[in-house]
Protein backbone atom coordinates (compact mmCIF):
# COMPACT_ATOMS: atom_id res chain seq x y z
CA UNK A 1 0.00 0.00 0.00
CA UNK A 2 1.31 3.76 -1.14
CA UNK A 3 1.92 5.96 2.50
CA UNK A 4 -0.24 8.36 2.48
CA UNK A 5 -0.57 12.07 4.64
CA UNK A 6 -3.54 13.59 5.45
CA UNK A 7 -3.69 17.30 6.16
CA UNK A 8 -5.93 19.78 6.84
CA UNK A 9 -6.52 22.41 4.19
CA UNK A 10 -8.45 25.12 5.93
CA UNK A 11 -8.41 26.36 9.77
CA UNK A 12 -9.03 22.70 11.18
CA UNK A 13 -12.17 20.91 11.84
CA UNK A 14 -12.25 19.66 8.27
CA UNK A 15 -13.54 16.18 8.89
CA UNK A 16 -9.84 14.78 9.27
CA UNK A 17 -11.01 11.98 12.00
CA UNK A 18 -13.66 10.42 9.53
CA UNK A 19 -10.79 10.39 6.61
CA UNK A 20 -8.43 9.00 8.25
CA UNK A 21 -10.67 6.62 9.76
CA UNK A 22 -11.67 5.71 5.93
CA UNK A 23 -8.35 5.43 4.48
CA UNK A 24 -6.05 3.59 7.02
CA UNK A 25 -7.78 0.36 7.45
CA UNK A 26 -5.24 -1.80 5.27
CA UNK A 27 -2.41 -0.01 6.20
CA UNK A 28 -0.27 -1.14 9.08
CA UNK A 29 0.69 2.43 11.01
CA UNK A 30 -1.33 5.17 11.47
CA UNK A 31 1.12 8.18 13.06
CA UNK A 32 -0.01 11.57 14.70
CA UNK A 33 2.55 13.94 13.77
CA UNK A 34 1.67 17.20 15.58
CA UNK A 35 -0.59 19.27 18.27
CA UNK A 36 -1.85 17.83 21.81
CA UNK A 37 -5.03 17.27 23.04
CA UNK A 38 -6.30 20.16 21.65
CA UNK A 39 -7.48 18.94 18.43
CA UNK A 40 -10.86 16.63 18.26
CA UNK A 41 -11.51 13.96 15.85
CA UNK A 42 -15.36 12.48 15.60
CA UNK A 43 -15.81 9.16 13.83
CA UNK A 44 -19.19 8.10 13.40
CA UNK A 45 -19.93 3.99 12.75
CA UNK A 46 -23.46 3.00 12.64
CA UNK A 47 -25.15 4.50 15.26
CA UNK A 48 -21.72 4.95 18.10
CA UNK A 49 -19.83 8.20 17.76
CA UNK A 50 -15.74 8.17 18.94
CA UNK A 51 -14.18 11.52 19.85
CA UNK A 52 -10.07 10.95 19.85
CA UNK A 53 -8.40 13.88 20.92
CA UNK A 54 -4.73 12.08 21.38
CA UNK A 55 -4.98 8.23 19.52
CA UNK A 56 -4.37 8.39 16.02
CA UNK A 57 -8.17 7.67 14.31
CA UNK A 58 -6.57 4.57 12.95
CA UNK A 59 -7.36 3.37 16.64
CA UNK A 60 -10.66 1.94 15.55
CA UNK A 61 -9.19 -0.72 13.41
CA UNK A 62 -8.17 -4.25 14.37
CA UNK A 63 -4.37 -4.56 13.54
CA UNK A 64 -3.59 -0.99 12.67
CA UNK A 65 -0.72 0.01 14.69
CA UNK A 66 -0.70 3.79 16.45
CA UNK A 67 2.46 6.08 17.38
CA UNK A 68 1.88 8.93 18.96
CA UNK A 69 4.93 11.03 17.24
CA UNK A 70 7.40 12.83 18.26
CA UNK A 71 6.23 16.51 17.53
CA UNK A 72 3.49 15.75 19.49
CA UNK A 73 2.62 17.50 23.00
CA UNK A 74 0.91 14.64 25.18
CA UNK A 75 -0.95 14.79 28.61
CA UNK A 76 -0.42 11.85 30.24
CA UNK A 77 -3.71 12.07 32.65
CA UNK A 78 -5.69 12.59 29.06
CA UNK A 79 -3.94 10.05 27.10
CA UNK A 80 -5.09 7.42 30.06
CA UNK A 81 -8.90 8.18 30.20
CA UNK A 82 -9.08 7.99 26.19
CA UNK A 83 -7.53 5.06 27.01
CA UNK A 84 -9.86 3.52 29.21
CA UNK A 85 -12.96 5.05 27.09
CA UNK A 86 -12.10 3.30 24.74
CA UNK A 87 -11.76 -0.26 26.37
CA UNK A 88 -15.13 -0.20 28.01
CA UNK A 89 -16.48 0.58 24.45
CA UNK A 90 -14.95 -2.80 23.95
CA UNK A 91 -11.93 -2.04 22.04
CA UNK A 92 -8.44 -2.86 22.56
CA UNK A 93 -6.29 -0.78 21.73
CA UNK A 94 -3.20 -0.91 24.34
CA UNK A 95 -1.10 -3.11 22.42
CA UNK A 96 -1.68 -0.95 19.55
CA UNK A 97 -0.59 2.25 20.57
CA UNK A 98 3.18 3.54 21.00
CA UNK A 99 4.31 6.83 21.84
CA UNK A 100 7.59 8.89 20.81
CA UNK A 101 10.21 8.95 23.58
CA UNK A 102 10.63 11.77 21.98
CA UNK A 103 7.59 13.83 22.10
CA UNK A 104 7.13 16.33 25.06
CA UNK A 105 4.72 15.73 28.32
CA UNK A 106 2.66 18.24 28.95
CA UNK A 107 1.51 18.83 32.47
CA UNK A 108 -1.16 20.38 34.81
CA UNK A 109 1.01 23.96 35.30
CA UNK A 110 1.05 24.19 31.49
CA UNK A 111 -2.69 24.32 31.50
CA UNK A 112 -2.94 26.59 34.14
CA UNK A 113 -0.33 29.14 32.69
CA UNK A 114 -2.29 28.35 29.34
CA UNK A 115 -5.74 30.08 31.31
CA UNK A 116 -3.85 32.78 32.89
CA UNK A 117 -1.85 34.01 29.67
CA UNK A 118 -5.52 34.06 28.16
CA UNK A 119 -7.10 36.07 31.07
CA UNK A 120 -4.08 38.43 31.17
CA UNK A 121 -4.88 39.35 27.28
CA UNK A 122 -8.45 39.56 28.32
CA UNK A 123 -10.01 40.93 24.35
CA UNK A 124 -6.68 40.46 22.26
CA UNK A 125 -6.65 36.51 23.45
CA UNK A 126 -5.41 34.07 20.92
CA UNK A 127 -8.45 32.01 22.11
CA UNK A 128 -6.71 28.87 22.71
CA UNK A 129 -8.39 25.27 23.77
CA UNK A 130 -6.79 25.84 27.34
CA UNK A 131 -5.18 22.46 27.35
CA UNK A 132 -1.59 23.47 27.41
CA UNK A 133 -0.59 23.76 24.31
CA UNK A 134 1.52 26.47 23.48
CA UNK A 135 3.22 26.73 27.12
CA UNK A 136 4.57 22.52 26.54
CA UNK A 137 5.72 23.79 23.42
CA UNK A 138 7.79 26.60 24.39
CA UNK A 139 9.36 24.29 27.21
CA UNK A 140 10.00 22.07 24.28
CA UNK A 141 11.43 25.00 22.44
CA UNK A 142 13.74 26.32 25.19
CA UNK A 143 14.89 22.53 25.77
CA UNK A 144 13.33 22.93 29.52
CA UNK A 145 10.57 20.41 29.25
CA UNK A 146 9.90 16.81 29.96
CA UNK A 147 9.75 14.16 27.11
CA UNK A 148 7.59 10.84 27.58
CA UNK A 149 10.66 8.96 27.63
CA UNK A 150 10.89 10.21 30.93
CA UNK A 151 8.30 8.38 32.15
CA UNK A 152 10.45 5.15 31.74
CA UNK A 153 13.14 6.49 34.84
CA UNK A 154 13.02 4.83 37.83
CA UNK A 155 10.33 6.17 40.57
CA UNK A 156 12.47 7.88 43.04
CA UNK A 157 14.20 9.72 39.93
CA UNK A 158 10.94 10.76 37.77
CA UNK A 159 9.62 11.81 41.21
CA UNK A 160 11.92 14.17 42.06
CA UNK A 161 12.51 15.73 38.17
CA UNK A 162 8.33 16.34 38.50
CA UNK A 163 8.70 18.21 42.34
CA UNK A 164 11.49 20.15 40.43
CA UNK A 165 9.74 21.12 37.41
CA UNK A 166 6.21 22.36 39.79
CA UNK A 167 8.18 23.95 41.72
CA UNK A 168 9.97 26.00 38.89
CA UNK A 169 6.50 26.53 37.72
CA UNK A 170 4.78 27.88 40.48
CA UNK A 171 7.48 30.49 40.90
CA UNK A 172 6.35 31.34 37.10
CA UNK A 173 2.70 31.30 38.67
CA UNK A 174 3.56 33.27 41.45
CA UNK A 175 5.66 36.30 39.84
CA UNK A 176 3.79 36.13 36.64
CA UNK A 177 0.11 36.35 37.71
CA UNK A 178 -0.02 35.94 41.27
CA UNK A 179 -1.46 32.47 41.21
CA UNK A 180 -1.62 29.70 43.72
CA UNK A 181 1.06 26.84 43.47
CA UNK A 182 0.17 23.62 42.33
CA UNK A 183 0.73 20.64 44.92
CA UNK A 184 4.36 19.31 43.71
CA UNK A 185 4.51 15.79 45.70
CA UNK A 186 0.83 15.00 44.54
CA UNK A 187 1.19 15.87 41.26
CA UNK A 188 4.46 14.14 41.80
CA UNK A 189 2.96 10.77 42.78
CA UNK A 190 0.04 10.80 40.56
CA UNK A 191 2.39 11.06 37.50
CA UNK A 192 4.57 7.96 38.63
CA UNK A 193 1.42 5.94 39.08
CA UNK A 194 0.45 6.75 35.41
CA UNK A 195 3.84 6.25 34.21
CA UNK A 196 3.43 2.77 35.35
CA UNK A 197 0.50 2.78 32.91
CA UNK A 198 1.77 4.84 30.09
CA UNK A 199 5.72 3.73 30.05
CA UNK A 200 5.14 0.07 28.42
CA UNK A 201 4.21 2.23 25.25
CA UNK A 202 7.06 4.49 25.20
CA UNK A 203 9.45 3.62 22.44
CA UNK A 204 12.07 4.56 20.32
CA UNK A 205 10.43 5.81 16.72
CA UNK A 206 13.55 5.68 14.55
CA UNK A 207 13.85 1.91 15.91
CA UNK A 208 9.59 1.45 15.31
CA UNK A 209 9.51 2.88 12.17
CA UNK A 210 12.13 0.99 10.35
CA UNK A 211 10.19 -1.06 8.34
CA UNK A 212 8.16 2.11 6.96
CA UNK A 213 11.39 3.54 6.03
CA UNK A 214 12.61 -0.30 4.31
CA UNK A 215 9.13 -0.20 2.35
CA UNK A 216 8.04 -3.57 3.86
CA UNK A 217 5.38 -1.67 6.40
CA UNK A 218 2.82 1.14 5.50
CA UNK A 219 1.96 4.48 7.20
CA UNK A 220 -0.84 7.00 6.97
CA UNK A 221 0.57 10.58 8.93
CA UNK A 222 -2.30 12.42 10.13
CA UNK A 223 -2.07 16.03 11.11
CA UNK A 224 -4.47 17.85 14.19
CA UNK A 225 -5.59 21.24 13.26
CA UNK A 226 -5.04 22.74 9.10
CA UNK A 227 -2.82 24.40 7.00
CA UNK A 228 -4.02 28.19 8.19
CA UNK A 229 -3.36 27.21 11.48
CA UNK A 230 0.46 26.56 11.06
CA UNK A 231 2.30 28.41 13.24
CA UNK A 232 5.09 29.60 10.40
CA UNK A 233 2.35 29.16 7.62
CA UNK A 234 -0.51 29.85 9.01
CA UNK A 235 -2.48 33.62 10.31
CA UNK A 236 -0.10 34.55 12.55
CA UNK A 237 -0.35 35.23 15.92
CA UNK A 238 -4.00 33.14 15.45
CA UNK A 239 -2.56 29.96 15.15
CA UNK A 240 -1.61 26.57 17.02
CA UNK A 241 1.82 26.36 18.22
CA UNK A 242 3.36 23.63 16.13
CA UNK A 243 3.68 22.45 12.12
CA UNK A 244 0.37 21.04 10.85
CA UNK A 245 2.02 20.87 7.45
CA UNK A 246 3.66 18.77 5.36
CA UNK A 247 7.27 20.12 6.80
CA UNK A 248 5.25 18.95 10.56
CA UNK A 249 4.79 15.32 8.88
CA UNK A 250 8.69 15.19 7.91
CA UNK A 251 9.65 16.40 11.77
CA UNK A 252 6.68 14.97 14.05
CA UNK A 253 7.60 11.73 12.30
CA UNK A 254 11.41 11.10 11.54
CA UNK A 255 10.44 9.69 8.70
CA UNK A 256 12.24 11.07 4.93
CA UNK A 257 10.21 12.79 2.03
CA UNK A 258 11.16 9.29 -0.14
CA UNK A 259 8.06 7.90 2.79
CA UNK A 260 5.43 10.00 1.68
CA UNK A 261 3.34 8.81 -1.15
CA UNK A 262 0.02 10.62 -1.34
CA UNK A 263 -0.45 14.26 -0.11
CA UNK A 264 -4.03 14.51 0.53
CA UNK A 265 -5.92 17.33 1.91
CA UNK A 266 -8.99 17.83 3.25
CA UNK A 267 -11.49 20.52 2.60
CA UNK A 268 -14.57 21.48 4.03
CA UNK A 269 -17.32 22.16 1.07
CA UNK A 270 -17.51 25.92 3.15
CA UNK A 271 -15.39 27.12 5.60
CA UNK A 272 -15.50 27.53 9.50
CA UNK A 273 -12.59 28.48 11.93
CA UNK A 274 -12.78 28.21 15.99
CA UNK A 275 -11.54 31.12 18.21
CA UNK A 276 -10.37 34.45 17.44
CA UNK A 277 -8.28 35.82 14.10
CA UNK A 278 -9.10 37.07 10.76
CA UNK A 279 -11.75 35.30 8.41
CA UNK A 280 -12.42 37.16 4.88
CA UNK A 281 -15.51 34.56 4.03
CA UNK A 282 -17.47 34.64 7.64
CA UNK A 283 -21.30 34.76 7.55
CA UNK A 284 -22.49 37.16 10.36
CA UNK A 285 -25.93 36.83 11.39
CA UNK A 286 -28.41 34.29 10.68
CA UNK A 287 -26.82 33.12 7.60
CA UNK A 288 -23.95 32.07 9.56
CA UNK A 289 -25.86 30.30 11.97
CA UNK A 290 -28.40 28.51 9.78
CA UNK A 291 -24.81 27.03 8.29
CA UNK A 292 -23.76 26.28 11.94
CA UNK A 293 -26.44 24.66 13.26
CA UNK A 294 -26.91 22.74 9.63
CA UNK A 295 -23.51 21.61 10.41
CA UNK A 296 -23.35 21.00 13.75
CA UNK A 297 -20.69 22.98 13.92
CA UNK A 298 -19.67 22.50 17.48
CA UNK A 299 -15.61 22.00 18.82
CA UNK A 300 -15.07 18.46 19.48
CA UNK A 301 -13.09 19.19 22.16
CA UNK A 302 -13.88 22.32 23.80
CA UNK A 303 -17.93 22.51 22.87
CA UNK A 304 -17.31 26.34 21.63
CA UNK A 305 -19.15 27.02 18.49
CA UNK A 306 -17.33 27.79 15.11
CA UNK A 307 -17.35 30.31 12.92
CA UNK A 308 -18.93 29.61 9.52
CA UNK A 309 -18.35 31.10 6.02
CA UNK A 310 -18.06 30.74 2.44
CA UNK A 311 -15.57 28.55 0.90
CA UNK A 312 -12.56 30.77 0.60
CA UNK A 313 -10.26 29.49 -2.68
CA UNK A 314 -8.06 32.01 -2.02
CA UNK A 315 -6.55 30.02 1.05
CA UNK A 316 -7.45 27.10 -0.48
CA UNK A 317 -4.87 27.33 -3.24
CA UNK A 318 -2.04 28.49 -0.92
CA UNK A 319 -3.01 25.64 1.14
CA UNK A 320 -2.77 22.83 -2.15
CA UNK A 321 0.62 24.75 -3.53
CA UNK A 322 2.57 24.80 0.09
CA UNK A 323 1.90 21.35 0.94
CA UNK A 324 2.28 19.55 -2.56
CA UNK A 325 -0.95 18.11 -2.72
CA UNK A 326 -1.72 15.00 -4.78
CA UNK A 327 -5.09 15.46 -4.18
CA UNK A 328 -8.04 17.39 -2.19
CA UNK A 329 -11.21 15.38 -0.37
CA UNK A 330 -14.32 17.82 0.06
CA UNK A 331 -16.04 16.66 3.56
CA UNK A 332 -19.85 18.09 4.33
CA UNK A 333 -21.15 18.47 1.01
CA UNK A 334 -24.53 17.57 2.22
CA UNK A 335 -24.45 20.03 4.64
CA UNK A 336 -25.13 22.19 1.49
CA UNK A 337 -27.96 20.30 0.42
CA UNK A 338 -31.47 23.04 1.20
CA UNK A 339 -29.06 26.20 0.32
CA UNK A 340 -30.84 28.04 -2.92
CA UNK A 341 -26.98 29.61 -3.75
CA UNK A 342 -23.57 29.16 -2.60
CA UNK A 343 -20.78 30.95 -2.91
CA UNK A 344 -16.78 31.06 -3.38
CA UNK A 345 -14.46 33.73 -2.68
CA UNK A 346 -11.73 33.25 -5.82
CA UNK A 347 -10.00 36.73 -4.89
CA UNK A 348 -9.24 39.52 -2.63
CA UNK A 349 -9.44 42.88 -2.16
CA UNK A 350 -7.79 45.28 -0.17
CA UNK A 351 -8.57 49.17 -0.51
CA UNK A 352 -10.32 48.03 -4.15
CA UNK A 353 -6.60 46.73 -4.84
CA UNK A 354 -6.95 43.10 -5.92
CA UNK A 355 -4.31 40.85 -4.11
CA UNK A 356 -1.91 38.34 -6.24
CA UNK A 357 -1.90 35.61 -3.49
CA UNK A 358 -3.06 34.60 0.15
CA UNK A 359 -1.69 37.29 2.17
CA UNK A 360 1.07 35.78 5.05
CA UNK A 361 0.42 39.03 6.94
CA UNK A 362 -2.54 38.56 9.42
CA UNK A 363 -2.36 42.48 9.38
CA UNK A 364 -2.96 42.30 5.89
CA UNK A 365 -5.36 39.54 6.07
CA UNK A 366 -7.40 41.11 8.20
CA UNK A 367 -8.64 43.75 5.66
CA UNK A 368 -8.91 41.54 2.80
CA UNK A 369 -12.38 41.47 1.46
CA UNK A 370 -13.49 38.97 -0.60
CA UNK A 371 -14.67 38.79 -4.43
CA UNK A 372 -17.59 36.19 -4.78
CA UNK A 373 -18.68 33.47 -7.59
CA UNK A 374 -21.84 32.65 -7.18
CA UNK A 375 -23.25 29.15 -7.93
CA UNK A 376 -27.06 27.45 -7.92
CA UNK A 377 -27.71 25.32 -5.05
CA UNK A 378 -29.15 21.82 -6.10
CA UNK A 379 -31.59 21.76 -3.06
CA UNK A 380 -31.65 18.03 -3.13
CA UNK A 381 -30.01 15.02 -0.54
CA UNK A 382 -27.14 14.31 -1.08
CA UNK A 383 -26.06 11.36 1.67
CA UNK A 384 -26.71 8.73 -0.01
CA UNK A 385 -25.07 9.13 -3.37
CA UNK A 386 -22.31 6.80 -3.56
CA UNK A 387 -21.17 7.23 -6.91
CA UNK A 388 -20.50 11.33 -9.06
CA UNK A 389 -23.24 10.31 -10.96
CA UNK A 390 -25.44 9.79 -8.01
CA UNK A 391 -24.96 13.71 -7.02
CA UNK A 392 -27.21 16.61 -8.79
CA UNK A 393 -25.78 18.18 -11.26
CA UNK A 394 -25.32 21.13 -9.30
CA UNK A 395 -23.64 19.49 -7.10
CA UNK A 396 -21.13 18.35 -9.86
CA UNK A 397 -20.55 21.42 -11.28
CA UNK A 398 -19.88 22.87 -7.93
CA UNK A 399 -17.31 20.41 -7.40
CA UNK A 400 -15.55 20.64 -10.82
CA UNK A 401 -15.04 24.34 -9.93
CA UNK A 402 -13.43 23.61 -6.58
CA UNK A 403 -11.34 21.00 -8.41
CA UNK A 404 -9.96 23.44 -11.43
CA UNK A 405 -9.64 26.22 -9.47
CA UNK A 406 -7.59 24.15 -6.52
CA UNK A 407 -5.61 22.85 -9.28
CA UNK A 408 -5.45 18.79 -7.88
CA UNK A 409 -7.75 16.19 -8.24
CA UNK A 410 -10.82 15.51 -6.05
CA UNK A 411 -10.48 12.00 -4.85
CA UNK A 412 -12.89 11.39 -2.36
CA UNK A 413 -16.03 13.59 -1.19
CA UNK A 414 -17.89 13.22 1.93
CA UNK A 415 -21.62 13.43 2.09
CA UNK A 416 -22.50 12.44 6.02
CA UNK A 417 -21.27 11.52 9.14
CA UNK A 418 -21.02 7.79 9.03
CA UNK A 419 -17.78 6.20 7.76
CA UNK A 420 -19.39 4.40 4.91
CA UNK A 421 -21.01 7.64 3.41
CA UNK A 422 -18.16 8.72 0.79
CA UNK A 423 -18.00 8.91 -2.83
CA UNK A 424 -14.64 8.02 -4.18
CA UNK A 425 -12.77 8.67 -7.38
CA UNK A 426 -9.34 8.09 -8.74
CA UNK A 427 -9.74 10.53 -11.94
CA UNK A 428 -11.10 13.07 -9.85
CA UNK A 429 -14.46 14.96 -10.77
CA UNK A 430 -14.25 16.71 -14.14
CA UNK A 431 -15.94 14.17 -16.79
């Protein structure tokens, strides 16, 4: 089977989870690559619904094998209830997952300096998850942090790195924002009873992934979060704190460019983005939430509503050029299905100056209005076409738009929640 990487093309929440899900079932790895327990992926099968915010979607297969990478950030107290969720659903998935010694541990203090750095820039907040993100990150960055190879030390030692690390912390807490301290020893002890948990998964990834680098194994990388999101690529400051690009894939993994086979990524059939930032395309009023609630447009993980617009091609083609896509997958087409007219923003303007290219300035970005094409609405279901043919013709030429104008083939297009709801095609749309 060809490797294959699955990124998101917009500002997350694309429908990666279901994808994945779709596409890794004969493969033998499935590898997380980037971003904590901040991201969300729902995976609908039959009538049960599984939210993973740290296991690799791939989870829900027999026999697929799960690393959590090495440019991930991992909470050790989250990473054990998804495990346990998961096993009193009935599946078993602890001798399927290994984590990166490599990737960094994120702990309670990082979530608590998270909140505070968010209440400190009260209306000009980021709007982060809360879950720890960017602080584990810049201890990664500074070379301060823990790694989950740590986990593996004997008691007495990992016991008294953790007392050392709080305690550094809560002077942070204390100086910084005038915070209470966290309880070092419990912490302390809590973390080397989960380590006694976690550290049987620990394992080298270079040593793991040797047989996807010899050809005799296959992978599928999946990123958390999109391509706008990237925190070189992406709407700066408004954006996660790692790579959730292709260059993440090549970093969070170890693994060499000769690896990757298919580049696909994954495209809402409109556009929504969750917490604060600039967003050319966004519906105000009710237009934006009869598209919501249509949608169900809801944060996996934090419950927080999204923002919903108009597909915006303008970001979409940045997001197919930068990451070499082989091909695009549209997700919630349906979701489309009762609107009379939809539309696509396939420019901008700034000051009634029309822009070359997706702006890298958020500044910039942030004054960009958008030039529309509009196109006729089909007004007919959609979830339960399983072939092009199947869809209106609408529909069709909607998609053959997308496809031209994003200038890579359509492969796969999603029309409802459930796994087995996809329409798939090697030749992409245009007949």
């Amino acid at each position: 089977m060809e490797n294959r990487v699955v990124i998101g093309g917009q500002w997350g929440d694309e429908g990666k989870g279901k994808i994945v899900d779709t596409l890794c079932r004969d493969l033998d790895w499935v590898l997380r690559y980037q971003g904590g327990a901040n991201a969300g992926h729902t995976i609908h099968i039959g009538a049960d619904k599984h939210v993973l915010h740290l296991i690799p979607s791939g989870a829900l297969h027999d026999g697929v094998k799960c690393l959590l990478g090495g440019g991930m950030v991992i909470d050790p107290w989250s990473l054990r209830d998804e495990i346990l969720a998961l096993e009193q659903k009935g599946i078993d998935v602890r001798d399927r997952i290994f984590i990166a010694s490599t990737a960094a541990l994120l702990m309670p203090y990082h979530k608590r300096l998270d909140e505070l750095k968010e209440e400190q820039l009260k209306r000009k907040s980021i709007g982060t998850t809360g879950r720890g993100i960017g602080p584990a990150y810049l201890d990664k960055i500074q070379r301060t942090g823990m790694r989950m190879g740590d986990l593996q030390l004997p008691a007495e030692n990992l016991e008294r790195k953790v007392i050392e690390m709080i305690l550094s912390a809560n002077e942070t807490l204390s100086t910084n924002y005038d915070a209470e301290p966290l309880a070092s020893r419990v912490l302390a002890e809590e973390l080397v009873v989960l380590a006694k948990f976690i550290a049987p998964m620990v394992v080298n990834p270079y040593e793991v992934l040797k047989g996807v680098r010899q050809g005799t194994e296959s992978v599928l990388l999946e990123g958390a979060q999109g391509t706008l999101l990237d925190i070189d690529h992406g709407t700066y400051p408004f954006v996660t704190s790692s790579n959730s690009t292709i260059g993440g894939a090549m970093t969070g993994s170890g693994l060499p460019p000769r690896c990757f086979g298919e580049i696909n990524g994954i495209f809402k059939a409109y556009l929504t983005r969750v917490g604060n930032g600039p967003f050319p395309t966004e519906l105000l009023g009710e237009q934006g939430i009869s598209l919501r609630e249509a949608g169900g447009e809801y944060g996996a993980t934090t419950g927080r509503a999204r923002r919903c617009g108009w597909f915006d091609m303008v970001a979409a083609r940045y997001a197919a050029d930068i990451n070499g896509l082989t091909g695009a997958i549209i997700t919630k087409l349906d979701v489309l299905d009762d609107l009379a007219a939809i539309q696509v923003a396939t420019a901008y303007e700034v000051e009634a100056e029309r822009l070359p290219c997706f702006p890298v300035d958020g500044n910039i970005l942030s004054r960009c209005r958008p030039v529309y094409q509009e196109f006729k609405g089909w007004e007919k279901p959609t979830s339960e076409c399983r072939r092009l043919t199947d869809l209106p013709a609408a529909a069709r030429k909607y998609l053959e738009f997308l496809e031209a104008e994003l200038g890579t083939l359509i492969v796969g297009i999603s029309v409802g929640k459930d796994r087995e709801q996809m329409i798939w095609t090697d030749t992409g749309v245009t007949t």
